[in-house]
C-alpha atoms as a PDB file:
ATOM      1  CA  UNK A   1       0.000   0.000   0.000  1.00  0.00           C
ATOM      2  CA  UNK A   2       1.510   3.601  -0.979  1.00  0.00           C
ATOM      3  CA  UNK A   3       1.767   6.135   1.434  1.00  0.00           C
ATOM      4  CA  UNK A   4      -0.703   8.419  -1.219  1.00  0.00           C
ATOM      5  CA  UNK A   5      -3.637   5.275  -0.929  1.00  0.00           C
ATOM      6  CA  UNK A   6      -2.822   5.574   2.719  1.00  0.00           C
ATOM      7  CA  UNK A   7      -3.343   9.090   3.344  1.00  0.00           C
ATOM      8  CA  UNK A   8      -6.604   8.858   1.254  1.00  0.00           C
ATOM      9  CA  UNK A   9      -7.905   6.188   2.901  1.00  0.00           C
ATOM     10  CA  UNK A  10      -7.635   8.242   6.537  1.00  0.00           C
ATOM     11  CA  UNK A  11      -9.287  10.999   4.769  1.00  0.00           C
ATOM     12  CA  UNK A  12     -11.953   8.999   3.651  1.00  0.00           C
ATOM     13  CA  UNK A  13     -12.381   7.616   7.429  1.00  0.00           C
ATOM     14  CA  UNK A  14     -12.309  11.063   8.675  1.00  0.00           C
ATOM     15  CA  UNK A  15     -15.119  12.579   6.453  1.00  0.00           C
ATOM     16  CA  UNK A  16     -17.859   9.919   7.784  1.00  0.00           C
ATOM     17  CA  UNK A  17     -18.331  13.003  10.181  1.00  0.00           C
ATOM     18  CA  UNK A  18     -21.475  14.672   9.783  1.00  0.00           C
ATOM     19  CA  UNK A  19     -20.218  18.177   9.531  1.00  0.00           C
ATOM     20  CA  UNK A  20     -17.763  16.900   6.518  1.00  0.00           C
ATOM     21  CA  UNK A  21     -20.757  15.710   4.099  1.00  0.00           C
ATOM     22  CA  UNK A  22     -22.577  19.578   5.108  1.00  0.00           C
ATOM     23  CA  UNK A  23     -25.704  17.897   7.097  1.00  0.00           C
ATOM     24  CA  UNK A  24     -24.970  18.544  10.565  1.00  0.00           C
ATOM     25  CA  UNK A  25     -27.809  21.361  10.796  1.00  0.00           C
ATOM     26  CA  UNK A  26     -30.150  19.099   8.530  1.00  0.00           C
ATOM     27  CA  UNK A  27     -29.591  16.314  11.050  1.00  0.00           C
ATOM     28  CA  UNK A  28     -30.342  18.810  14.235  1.00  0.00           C
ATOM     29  CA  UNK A  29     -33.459  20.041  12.621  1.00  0.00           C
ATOM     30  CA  UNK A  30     -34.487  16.766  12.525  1.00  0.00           C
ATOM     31  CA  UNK A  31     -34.282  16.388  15.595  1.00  0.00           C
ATOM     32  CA  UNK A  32     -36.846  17.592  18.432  1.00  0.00           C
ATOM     33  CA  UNK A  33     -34.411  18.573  21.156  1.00  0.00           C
ATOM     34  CA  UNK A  34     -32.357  20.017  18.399  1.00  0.00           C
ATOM     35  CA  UNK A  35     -34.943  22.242  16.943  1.00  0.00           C
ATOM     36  CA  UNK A  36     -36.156  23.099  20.131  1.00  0.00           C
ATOM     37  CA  UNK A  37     -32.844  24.053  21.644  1.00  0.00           C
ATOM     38  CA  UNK A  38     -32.380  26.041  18.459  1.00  0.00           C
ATOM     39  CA  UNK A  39     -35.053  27.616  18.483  1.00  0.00           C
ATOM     40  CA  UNK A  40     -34.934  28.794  22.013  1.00  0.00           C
ATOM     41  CA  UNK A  41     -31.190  30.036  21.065  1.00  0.00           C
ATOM     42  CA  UNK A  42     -31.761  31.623  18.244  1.00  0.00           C
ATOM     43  CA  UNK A  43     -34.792  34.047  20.260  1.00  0.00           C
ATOM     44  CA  UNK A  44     -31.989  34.780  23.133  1.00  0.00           C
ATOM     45  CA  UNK A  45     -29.678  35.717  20.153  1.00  0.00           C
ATOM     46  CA  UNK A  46     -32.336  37.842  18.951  1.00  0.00           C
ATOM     47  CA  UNK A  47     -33.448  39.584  22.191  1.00  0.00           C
ATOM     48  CA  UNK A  48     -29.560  40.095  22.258  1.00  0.00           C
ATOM     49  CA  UNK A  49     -29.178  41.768  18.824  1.00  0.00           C
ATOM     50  CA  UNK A  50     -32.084  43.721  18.898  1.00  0.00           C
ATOM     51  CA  UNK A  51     -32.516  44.804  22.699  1.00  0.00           C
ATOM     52  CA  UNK A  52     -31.519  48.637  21.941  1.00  0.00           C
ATOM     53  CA  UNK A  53     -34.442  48.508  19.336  1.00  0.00           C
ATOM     54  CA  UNK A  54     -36.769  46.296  21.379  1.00  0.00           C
ATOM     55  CA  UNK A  55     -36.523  47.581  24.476  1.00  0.00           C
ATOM     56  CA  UNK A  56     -39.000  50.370  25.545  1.00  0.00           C
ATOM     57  CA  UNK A  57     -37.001  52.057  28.029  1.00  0.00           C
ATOM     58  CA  UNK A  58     -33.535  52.669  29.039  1.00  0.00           C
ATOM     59  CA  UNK A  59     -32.730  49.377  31.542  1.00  0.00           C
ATOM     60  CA  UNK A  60     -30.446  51.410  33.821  1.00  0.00           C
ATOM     61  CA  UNK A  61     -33.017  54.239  34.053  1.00  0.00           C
ATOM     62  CA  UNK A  62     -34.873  55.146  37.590  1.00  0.00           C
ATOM     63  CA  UNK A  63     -37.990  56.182  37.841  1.00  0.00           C
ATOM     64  CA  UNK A  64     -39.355  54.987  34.226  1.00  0.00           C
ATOM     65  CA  UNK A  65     -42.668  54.517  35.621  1.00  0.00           C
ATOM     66  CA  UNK A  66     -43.996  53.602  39.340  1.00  0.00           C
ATOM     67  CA  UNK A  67     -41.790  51.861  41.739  1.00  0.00           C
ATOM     68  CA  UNK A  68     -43.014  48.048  42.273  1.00  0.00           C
ATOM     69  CA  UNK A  69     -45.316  48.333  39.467  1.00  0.00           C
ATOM     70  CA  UNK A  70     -47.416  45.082  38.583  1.00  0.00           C
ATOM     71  CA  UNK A  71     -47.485  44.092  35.265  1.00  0.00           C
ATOM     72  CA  UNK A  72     -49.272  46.282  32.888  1.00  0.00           C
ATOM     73  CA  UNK A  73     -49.853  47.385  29.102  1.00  0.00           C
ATOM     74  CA  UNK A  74     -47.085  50.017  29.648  1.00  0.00           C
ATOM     75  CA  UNK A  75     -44.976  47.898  31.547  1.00  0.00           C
ATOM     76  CA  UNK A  76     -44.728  44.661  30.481  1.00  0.00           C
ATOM     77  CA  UNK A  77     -42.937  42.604  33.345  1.00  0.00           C
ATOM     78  CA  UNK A  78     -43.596  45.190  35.753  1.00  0.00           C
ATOM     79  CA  UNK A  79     -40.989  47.869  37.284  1.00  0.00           C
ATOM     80  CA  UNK A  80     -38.850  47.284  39.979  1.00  0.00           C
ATOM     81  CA  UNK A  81     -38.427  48.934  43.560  1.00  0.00           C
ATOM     82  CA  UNK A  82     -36.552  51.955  41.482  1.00  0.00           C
ATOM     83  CA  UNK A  83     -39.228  51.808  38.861  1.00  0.00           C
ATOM     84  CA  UNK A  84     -36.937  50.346  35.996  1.00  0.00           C
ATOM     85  CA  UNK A  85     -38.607  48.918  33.761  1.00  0.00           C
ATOM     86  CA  UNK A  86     -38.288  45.018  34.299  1.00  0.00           C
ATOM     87  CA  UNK A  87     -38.911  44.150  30.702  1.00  0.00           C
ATOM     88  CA  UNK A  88     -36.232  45.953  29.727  1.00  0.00           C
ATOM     89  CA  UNK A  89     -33.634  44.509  31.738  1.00  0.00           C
ATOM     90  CA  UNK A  90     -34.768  41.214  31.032  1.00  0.00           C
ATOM     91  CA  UNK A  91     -33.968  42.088  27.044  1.00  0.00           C
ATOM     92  CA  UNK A  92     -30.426  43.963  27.693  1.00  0.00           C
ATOM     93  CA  UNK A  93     -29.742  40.686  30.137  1.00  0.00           C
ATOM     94  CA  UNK A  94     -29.865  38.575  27.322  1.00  0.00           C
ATOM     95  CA  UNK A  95     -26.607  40.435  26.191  1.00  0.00           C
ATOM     96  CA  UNK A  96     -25.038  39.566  29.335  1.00  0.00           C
ATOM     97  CA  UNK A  97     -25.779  35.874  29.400  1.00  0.00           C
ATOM     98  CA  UNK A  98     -24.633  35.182  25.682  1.00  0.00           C
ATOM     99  CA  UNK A  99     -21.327  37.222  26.751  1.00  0.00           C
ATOM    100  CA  UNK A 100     -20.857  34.963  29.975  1.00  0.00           C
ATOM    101  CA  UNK A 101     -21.523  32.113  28.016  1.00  0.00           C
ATOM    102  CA  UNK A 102     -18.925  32.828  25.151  1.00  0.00           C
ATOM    103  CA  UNK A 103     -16.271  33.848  27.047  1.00  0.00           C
ATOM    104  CA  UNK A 104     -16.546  31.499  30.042  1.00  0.00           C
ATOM    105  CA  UNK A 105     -16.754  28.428  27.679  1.00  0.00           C
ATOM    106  CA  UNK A 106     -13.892  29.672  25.488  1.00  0.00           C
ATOM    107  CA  UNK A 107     -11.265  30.550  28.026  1.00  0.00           C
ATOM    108  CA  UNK A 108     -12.095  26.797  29.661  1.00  0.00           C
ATOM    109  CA  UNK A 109     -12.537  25.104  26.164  1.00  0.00           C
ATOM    110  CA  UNK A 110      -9.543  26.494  24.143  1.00  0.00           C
ATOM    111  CA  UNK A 111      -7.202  25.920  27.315  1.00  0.00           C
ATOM    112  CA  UNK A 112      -8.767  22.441  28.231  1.00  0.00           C
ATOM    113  CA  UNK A 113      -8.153  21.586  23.877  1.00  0.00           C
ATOM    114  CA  UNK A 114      -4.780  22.814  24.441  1.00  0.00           C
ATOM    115  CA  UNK A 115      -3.957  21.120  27.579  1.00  0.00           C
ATOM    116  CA  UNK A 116      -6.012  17.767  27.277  1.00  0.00           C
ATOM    117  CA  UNK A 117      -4.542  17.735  23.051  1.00  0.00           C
ATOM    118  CA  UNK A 118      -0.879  17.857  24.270  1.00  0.00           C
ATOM    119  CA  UNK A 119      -1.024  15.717  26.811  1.00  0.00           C
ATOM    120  CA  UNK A 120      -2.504  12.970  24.523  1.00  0.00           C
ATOM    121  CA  UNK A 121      -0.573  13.777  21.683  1.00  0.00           C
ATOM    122  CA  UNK A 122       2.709  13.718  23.676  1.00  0.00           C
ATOM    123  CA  UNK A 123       2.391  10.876  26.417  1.00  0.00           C
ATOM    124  CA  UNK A 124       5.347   9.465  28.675  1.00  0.00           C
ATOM    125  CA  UNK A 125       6.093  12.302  31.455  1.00  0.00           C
ATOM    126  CA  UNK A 126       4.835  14.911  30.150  1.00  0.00           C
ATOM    127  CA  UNK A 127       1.452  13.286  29.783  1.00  0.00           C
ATOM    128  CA  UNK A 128       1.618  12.151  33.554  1.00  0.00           C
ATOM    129  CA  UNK A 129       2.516  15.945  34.669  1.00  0.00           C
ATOM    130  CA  UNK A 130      -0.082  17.170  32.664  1.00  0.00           C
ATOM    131  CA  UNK A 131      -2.912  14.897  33.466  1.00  0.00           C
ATOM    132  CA  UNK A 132      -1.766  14.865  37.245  1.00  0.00           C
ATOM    133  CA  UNK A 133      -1.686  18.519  37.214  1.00  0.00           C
ATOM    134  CA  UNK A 134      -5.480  18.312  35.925  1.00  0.00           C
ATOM    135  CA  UNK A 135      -6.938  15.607  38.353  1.00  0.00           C
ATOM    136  CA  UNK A 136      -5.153  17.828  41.352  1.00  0.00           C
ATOM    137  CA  UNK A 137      -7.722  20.732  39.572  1.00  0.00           C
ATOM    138  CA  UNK A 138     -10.330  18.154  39.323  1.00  0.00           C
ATOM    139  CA  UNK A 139     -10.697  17.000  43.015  1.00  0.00           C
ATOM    140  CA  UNK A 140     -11.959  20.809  43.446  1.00  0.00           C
ATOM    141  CA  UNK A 141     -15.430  21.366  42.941  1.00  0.00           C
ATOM    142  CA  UNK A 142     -15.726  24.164  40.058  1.00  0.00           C
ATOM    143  CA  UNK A 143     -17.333  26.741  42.592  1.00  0.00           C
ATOM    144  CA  UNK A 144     -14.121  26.241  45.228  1.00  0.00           C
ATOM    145  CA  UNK A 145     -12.324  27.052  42.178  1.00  0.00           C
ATOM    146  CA  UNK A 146     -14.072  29.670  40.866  1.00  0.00           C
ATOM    147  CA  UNK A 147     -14.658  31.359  44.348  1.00  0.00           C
ATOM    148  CA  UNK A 148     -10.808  30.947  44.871  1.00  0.00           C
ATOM    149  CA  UNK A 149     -10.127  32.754  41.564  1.00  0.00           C
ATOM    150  CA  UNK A 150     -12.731  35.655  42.724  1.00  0.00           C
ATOM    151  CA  UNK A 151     -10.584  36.330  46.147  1.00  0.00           C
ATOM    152  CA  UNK A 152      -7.743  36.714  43.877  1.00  0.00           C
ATOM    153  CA  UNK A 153      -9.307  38.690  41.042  1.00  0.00           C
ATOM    154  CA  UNK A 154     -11.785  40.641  43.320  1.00  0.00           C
ATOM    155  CA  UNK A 155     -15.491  40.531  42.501  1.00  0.00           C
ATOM    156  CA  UNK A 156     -17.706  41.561  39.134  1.00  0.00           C
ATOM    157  CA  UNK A 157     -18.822  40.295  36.441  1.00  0.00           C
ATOM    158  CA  UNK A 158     -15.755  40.264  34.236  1.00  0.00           C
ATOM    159  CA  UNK A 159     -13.685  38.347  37.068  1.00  0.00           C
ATOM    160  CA  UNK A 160     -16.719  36.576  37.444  1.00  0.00           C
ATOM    161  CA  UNK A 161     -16.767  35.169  33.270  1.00  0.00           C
ATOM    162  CA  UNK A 162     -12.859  34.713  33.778  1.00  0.00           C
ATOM    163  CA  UNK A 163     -13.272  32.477  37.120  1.00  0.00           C
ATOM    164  CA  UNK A 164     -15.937  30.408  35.683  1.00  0.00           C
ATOM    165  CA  UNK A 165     -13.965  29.685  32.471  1.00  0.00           C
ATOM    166  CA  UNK A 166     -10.386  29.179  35.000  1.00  0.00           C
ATOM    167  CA  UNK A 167     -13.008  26.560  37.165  1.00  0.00           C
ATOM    168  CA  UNK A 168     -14.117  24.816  34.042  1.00  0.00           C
ATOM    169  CA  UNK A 169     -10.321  23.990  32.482  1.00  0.00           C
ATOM    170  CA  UNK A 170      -9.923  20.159  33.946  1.00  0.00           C
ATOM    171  CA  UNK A 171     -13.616  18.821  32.860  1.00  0.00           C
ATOM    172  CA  UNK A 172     -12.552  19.984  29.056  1.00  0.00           C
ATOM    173  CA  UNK A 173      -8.884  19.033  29.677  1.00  0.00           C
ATOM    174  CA  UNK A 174     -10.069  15.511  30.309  1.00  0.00           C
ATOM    175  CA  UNK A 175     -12.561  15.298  27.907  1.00  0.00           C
ATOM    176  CA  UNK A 176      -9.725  16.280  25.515  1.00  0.00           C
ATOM    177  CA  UNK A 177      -7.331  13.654  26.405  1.00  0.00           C
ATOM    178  CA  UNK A 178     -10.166  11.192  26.542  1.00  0.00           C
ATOM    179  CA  UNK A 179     -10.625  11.774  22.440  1.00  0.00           C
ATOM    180  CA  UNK A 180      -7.254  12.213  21.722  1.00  0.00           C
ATOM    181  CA  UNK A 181      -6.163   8.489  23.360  1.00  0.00           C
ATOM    182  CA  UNK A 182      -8.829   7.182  21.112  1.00  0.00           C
ATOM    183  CA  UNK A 183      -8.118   8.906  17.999  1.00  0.00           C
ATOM    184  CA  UNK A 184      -4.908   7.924  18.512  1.00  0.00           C
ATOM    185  CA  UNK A 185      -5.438   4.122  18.185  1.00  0.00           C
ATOM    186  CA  UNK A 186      -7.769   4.158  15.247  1.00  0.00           C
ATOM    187  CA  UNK A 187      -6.750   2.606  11.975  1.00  0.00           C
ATOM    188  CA  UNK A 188      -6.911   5.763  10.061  1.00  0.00           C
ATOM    189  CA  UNK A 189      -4.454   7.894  12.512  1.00  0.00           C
ATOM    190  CA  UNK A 190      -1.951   4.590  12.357  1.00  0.00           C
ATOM    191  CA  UNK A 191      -1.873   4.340   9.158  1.00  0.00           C
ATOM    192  CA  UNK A 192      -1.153   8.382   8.601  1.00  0.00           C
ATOM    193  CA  UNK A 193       1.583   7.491  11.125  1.00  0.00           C
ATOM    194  CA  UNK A 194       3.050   4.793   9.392  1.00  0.00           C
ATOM    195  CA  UNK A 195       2.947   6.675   5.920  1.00  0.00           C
ATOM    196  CA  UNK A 196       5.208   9.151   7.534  1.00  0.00           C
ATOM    197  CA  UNK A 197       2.626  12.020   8.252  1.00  0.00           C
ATOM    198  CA  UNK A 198       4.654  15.230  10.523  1.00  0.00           C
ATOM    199  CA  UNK A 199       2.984  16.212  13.549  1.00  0.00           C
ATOM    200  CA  UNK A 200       1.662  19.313  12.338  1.00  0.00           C
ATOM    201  CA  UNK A 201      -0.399  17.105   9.696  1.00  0.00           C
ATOM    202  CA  UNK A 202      -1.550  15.036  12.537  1.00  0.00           C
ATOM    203  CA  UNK A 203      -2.390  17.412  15.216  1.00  0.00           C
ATOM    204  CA  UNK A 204      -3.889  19.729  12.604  1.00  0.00           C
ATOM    205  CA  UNK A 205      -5.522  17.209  10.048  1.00  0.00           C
ATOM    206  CA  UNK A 206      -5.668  14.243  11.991  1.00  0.00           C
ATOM    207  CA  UNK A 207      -6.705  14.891  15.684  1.00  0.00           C
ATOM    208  CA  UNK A 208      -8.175  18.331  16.311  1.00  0.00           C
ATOM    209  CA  UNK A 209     -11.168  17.601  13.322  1.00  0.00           C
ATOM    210  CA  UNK A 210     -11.809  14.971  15.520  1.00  0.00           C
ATOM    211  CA  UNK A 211     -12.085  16.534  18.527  1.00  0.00           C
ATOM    212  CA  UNK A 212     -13.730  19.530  18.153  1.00  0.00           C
ATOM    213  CA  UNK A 213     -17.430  17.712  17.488  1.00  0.00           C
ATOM    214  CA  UNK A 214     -17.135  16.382  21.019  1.00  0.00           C
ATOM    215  CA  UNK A 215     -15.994  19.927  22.141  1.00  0.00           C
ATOM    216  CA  UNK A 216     -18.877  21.483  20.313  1.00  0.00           C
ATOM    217  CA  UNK A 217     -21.336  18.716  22.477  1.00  0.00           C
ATOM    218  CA  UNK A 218     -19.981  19.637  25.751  1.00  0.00           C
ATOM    219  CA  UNK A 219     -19.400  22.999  25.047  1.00  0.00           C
ATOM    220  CA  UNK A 220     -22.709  23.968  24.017  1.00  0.00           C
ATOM    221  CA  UNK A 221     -23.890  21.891  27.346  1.00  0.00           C
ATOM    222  CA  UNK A 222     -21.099  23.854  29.323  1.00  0.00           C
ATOM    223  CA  UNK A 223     -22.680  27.141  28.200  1.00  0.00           C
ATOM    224  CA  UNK A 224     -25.819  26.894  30.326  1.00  0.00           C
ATOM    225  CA  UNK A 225     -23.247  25.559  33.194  1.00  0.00           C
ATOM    226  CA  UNK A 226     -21.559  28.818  33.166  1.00  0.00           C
ATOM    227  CA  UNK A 227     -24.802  31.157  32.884  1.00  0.00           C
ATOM    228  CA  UNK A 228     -25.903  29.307  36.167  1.00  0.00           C
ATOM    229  CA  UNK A 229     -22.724  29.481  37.897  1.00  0.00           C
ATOM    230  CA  UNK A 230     -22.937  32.954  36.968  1.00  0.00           C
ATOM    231  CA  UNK A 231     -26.253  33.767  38.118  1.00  0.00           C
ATOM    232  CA  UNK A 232     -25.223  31.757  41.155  1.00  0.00           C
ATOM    233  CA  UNK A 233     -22.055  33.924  41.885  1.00  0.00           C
ATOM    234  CA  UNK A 234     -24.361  37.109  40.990  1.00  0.00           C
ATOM    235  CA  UNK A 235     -27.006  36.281  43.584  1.00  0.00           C
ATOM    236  CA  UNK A 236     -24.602  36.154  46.302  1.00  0.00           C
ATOM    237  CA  UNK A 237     -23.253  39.182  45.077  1.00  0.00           C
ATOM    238  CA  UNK A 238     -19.799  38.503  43.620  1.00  0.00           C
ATOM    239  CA  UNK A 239     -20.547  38.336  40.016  1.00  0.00           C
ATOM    240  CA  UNK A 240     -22.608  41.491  37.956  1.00  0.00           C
ATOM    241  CA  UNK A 241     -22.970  44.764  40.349  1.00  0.00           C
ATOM    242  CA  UNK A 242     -25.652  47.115  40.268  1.00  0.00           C
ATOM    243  CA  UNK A 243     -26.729  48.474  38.245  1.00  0.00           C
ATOM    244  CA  UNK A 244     -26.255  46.022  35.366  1.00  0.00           C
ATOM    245  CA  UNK A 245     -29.102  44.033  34.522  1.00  0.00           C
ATOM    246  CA  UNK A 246     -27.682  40.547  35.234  1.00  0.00           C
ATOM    247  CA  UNK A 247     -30.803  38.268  35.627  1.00  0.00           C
ATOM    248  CA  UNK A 248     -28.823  36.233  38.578  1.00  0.00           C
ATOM    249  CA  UNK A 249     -28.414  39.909  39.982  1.00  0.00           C
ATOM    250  CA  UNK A 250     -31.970  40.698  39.722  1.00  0.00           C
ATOM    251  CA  UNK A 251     -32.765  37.620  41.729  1.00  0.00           C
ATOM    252  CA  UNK A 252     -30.860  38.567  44.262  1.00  0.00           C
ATOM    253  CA  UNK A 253     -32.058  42.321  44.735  1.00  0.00           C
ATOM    254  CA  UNK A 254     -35.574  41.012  44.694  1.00  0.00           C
ATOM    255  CA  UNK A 255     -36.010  38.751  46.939  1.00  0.00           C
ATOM    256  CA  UNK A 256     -36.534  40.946  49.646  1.00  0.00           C
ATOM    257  CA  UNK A 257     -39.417  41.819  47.562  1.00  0.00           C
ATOM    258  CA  UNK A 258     -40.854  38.399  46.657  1.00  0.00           C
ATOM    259  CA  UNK A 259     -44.033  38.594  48.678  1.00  0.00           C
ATOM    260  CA  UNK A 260     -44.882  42.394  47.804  1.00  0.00           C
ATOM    261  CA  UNK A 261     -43.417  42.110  43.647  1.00  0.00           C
ATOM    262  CA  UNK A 262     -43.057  38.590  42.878  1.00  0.00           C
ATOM    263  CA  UNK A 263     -43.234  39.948  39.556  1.00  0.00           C
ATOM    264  CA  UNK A 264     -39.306  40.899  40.013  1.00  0.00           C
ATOM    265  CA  UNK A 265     -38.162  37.048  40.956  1.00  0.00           C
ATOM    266  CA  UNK A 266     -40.489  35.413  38.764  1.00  0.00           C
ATOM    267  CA  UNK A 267     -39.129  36.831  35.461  1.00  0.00           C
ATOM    268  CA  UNK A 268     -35.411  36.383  35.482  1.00  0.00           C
ATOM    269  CA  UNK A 269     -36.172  32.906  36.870  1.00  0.00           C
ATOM    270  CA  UNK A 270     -38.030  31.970  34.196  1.00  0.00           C
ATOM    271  CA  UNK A 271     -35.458  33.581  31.455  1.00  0.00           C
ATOM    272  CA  UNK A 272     -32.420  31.771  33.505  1.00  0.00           C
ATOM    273  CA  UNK A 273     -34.406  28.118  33.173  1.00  0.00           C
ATOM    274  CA  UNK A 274     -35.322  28.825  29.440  1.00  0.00           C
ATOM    275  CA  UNK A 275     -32.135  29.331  28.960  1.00  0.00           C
ATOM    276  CA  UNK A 276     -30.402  26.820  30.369  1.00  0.00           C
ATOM    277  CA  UNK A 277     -33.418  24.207  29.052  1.00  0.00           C
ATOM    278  CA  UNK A 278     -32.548  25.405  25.675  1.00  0.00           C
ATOM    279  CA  UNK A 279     -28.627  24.848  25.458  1.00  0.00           C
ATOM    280  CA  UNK A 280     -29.085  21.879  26.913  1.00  0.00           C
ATOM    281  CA  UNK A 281     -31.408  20.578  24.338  1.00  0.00           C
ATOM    282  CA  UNK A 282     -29.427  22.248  21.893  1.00  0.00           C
ATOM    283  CA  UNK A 283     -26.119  20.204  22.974  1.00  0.00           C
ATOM    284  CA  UNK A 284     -28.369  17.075  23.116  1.00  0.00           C
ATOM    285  CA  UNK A 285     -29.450  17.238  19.663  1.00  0.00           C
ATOM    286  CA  UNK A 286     -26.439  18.101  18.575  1.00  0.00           C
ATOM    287  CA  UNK A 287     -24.752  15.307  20.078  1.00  0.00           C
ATOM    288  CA  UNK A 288     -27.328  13.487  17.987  1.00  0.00           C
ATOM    289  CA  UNK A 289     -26.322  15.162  14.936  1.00  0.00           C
ATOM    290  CA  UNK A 290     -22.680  14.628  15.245  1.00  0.00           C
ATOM    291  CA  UNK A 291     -23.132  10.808  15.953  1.00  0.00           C
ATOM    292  CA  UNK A 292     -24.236   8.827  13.177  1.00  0.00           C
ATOM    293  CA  UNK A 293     -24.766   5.901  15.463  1.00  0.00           C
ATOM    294  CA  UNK A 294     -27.743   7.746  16.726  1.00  0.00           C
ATOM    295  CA  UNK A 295     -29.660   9.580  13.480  1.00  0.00           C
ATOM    296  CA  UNK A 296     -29.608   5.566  12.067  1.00  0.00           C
ATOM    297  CA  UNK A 297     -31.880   4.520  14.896  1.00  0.00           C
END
């Protein structure tokens, strides 16, 4: 066998991934999570993008109607005990979740890929330093971790996105390695190997492709992980500060208020659980997508 019939035959093993033959979002459509988690997505994305437009009043402004207003026709979701509007903050808090979300999930996932791809890639010591270092990490719980990182940092919601993504490292680190060992022993990465392939080719060509569908799975899942963990750090005051309308923030300055404006707890709850519910569907369907074990059942 020539190293050319080889190389094409690893290719051809490698493009039996969905996302190589162009169907990946044909196979999440067709499925329910998927299109449900998409769906959901796509109208946080939207509230997002269009909350300057959408929005009736200024989020951060007092007095924009009665304080502890119920719902009404001019106020939506209510106001607040400084009379913001609620509605309002509920749409600019969108922004804030899809920023913790990106930024938490890429400082863990790019240094976890990093981390988890060289230790597999290498072995011998440095593999056993590496992974060591990781399970030492891993015996933490990722709020020790992420409160440890705060007391360092200091508190807010940039420290807070930063922490997070810091606390999250090991779990993508492992899951890293854990693809990598397997890649490693299939027949089309030996057979690059034996045809004399450099380790750019294989890192590049070879491994990452390989990796990053199972990074896209848990990442997507590992998105609603760190808009809770946010919220979480928020509510107890160490994440988003006033006034920002962080929706784990407005949990926490309401529930003094529960039994008078229940209004101002119930809303942000419910956007926090949609949100979550919908990345996680969205990661379950396209887990679905990316396996072609499961769209042939």
């Amino acid at each position: 066998m020539t190293a050319e019939t080889t190389e094409t035959d690893a290719n051809d093993t490698r493009a039996e991934t969905p996302v190589r033959r162009g169907v990946f979002f044909r196979a999440l459509l067709s499925s329910p999570s998927g299109a449900i988690g998409l769906a959901v997505v796509g109208l946080l994305v939207f509230a997002a993008a269009t909350a300057p437009w959408l929005a009736p009043f200024d989020p951060l402004k007092m007095a924009a109607g009665p304080r502890l207003q119920p719902p009404s026709m001019a106020h939506w979701m209510g106001t607040d005990d400084f009379g913001r509007d609620v509605f309002s903050r509920i749409l600019y808090g969108a922004q804030l979740t899809l920023q913790i979300g990106v930024i938490a999930v890429g400082i863990s996932l790019t240094s976890g890929l990093l981390l988890g791809l060289v230790a597999g890639y290498a072995s011998g010591w440095t593999e056993r330093i590496l992974m060591r270092l990781v399970d030492v990490l891993f015996s933490f719980t990722e709020i020790v971790i992420a409160l440890a990182c705060l007391a360092i940092f200091g508190v807010g919601l940039t420290n807070a996105m930063i922490a997070i993504g810091i606390a999250s490292i090991p779990f993508y680190a492992r899951v890293t390695h854990s693809v990598v060992l397997v890649e490693k022993n299939k027949p089309y990465f030996e057979s690059a190997v034996s045809a004399g392939a450099g380790h750019g080719r294989l890192i590049f060509l070879h491994l990452i492709p390989n990796v990053v569908p199972t990074l896209i799975v848990v990442g997507t899942l590992g998105i609603s992980t760190a808009v809770l963990a946010a919220a979480g750090l928020s509510f107890l005051g160490l994440g988003a500060q006033p006034p920002q309308p962080e929706w784990g923030f407005m949990l926490s300055a309401s529930r003094d208020l529960i039994n008078r404006a229940p209004w101002m707890m119930i809303f942000p709850g419910v956007a926090i659980a949609v949100t979550v519910l919908g990345f996680n569907l969205l990661g379950d369907g396209a887990r679905e997508a990316l396996d072609p074990r499961q769209r042939a059942r």
